[in-house]
C-alpha atoms as a PDB file:
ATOM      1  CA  UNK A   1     105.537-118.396 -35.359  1.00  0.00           C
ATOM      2  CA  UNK A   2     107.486-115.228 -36.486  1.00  0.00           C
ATOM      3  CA  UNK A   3     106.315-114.167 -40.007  1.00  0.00           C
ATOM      4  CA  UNK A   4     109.226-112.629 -41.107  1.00  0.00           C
ATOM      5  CA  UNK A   5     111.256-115.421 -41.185  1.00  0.00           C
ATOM      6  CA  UNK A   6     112.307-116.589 -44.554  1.00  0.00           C
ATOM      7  CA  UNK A   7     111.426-120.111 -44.880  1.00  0.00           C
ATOM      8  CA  UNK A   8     114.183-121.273 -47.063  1.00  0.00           C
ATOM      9  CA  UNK A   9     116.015-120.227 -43.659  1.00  0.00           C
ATOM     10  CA  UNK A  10     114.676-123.123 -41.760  1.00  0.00           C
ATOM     11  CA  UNK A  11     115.940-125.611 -44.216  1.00  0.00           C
ATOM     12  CA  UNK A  12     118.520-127.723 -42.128  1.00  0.00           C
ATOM     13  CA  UNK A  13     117.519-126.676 -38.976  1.00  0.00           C
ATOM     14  CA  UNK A  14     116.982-129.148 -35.896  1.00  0.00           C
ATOM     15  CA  UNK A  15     113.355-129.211 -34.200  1.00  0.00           C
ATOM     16  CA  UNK A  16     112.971-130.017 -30.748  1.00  0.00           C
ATOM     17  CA  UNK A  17     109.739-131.210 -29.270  1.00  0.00           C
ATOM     18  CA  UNK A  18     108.426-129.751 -26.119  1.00  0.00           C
ATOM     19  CA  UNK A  19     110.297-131.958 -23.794  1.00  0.00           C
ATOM     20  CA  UNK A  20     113.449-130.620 -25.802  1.00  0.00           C
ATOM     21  CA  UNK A  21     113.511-134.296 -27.267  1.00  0.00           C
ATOM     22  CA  UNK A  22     114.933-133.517 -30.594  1.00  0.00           C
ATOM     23  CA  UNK A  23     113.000-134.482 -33.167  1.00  0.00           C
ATOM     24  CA  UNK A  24     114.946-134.472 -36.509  1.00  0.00           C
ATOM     25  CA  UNK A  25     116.046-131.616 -39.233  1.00  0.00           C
ATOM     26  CA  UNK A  26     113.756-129.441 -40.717  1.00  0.00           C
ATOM     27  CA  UNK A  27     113.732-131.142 -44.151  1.00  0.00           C
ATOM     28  CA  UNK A  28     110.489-128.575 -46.584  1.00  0.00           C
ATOM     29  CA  UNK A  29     108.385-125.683 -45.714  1.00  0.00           C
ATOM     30  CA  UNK A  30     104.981-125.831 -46.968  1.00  0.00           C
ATOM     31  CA  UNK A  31     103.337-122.273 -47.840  1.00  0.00           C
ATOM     32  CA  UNK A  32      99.946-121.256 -47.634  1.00  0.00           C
ATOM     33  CA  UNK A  33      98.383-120.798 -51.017  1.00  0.00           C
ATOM     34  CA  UNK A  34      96.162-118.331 -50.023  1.00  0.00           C
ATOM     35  CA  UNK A  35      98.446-116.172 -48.184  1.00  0.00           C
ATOM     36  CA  UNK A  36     102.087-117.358 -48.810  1.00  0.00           C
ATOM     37  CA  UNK A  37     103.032-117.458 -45.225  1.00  0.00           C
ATOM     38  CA  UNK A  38     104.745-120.621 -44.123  1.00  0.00           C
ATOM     39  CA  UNK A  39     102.166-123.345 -42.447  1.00  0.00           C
ATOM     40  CA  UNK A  40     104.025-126.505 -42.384  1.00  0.00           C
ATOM     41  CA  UNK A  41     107.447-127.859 -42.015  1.00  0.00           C
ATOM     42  CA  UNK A  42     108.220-131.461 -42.508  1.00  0.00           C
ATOM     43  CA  UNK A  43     111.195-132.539 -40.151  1.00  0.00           C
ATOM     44  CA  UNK A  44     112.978-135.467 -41.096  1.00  0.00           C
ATOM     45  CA  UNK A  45     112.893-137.874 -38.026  1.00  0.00           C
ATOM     46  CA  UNK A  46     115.660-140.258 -38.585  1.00  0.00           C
ATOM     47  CA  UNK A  47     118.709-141.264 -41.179  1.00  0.00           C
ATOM     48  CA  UNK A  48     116.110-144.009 -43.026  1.00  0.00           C
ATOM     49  CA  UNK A  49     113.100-142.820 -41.734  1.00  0.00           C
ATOM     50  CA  UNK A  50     109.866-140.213 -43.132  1.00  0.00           C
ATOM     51  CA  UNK A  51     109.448-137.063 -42.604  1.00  0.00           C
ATOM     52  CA  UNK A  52     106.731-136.054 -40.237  1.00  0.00           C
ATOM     53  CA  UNK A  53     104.655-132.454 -40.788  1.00  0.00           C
ATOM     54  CA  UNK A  54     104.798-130.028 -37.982  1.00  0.00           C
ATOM     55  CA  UNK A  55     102.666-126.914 -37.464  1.00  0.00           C
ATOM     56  CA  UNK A  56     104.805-123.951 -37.665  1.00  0.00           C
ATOM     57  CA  UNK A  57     101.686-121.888 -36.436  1.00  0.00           C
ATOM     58  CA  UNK A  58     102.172-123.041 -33.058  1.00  0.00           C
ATOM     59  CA  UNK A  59     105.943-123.759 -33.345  1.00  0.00           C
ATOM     60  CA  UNK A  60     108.888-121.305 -32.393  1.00  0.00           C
ATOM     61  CA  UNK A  61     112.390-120.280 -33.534  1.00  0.00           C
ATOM     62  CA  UNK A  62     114.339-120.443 -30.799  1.00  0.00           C
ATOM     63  CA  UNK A  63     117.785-119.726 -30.433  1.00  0.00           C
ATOM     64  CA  UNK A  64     118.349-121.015 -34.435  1.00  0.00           C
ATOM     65  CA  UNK A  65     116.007-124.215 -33.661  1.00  0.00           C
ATOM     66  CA  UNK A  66     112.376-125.023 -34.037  1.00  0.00           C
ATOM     67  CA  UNK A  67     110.582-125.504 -31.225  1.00  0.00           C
ATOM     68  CA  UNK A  68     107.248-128.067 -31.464  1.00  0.00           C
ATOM     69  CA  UNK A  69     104.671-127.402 -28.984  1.00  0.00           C
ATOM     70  CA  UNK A  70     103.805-131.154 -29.293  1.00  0.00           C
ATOM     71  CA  UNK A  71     105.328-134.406 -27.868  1.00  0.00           C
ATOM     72  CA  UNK A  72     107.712-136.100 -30.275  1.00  0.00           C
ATOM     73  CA  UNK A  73     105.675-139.430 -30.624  1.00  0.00           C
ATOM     74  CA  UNK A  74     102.697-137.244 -31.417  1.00  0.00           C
ATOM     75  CA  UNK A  75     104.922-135.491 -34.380  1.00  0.00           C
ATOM     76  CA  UNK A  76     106.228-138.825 -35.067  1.00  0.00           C
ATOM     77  CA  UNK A  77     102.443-140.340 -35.718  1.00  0.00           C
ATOM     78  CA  UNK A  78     101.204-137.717 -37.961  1.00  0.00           C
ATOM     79  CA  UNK A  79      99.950-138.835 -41.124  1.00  0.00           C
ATOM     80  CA  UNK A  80     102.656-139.497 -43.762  1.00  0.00           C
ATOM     81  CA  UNK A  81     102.016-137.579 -47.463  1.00  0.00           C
ATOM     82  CA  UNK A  82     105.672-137.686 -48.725  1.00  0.00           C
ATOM     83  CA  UNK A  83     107.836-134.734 -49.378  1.00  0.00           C
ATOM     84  CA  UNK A  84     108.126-132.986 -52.727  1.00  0.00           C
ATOM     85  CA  UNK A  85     104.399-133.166 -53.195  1.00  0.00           C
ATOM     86  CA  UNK A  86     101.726-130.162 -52.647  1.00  0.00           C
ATOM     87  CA  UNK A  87      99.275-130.619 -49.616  1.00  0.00           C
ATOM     88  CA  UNK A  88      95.846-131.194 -50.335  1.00  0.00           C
ATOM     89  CA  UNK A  89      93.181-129.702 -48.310  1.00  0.00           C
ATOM     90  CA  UNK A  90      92.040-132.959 -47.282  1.00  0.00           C
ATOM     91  CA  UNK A  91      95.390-133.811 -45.724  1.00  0.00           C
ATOM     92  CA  UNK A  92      96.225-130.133 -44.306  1.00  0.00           C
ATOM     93  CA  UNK A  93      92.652-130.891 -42.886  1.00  0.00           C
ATOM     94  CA  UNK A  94      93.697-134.419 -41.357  1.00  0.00           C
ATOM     95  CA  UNK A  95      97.011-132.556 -40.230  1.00  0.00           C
ATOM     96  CA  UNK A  96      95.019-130.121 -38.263  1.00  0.00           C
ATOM     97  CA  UNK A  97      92.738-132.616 -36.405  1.00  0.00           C
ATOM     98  CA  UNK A  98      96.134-134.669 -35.645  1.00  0.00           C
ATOM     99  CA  UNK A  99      97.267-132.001 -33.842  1.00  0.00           C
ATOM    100  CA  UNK A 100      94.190-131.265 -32.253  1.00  0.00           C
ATOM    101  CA  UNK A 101      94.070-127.660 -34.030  1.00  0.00           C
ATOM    102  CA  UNK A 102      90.455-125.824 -34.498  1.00  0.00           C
ATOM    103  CA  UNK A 103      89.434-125.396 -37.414  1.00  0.00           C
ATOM    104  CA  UNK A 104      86.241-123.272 -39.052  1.00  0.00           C
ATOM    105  CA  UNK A 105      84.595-124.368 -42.183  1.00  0.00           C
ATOM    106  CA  UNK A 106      83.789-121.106 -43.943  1.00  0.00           C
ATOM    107  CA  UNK A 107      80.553-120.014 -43.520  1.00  0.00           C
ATOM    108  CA  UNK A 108      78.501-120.881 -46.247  1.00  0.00           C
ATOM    109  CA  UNK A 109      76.616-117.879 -48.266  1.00  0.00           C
ATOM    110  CA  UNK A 110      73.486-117.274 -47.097  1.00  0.00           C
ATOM    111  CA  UNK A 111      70.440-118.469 -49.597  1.00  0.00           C
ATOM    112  CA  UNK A 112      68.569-115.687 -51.069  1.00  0.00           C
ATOM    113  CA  UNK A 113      66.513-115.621 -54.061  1.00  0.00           C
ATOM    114  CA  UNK A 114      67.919-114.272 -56.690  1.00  0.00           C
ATOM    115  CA  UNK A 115      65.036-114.633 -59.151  1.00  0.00           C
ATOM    116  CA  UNK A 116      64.250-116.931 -61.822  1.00  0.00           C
ATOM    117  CA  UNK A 117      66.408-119.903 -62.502  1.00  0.00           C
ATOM    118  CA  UNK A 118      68.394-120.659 -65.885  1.00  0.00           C
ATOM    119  CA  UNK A 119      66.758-123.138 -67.422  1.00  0.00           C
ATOM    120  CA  UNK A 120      63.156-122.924 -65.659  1.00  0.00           C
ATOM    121  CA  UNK A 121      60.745-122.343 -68.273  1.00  0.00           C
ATOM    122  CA  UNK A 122      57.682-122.654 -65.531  1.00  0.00           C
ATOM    123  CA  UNK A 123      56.195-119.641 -64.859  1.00  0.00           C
ATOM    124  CA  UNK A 124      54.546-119.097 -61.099  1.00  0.00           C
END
């Protein structure tokens, strides 16, 4: 997605799916804490219904309207975490495999020895 979009901008917008099956209006934008850059948007889906979390990675503003590279009953199956809320790791992580989206584990630091441990009093 473009990066210079402000997200409070795609507040009230309508999302389409890739069919151009619209899918609801663009309810929260969910940041990344790491970088600030928007990651989410949850779309409400109906008048009584939940909102359903979209990837705005893979999305596109099109035109004034977000554009989901995903079917709508795929969007409309993603796991449910409420609005209002922050998103855990955990559930970005369960949002991710939803969609099918690769995802690396950081690579863990390499073991080295560093020396004596705290609290060893054994001596080699």
């Amino acid at each position: 997605m473009q990066t210079d979009i402000d997200p409070r901008n795609l507040i009230g917008r309508k999302a389409y799916d890739r069919n151009g099956a619209k899918i609801g209006t663009i309810d929260e934008v969910y940041l990344d804490d790491a970088t600030g850059v928007p990651e989410w948007a949850a779309i409400r889906t109906g008048l009584f219904t939940r909102d359903a979390f979209v990837p705005l990675e893979t999305s596109e503003l099109v035109e004034g309207t977000l554009q989901v590279p995903y079917d709508r009953a795929l969007i409309k199956d993603a796991p449910d975490f409420g609005v209002g809320r922050h998103l855990s790791p955990a559930q970005e992580l369960q949002l991710y495999h939803h969609y099918g989206m690769d995802t690396v584990a950081p690579t863990p630091p390499e073991d080295r020895d560093f020396g004596k441990i705290a609290g060893d009093d054994t001596t080699p």
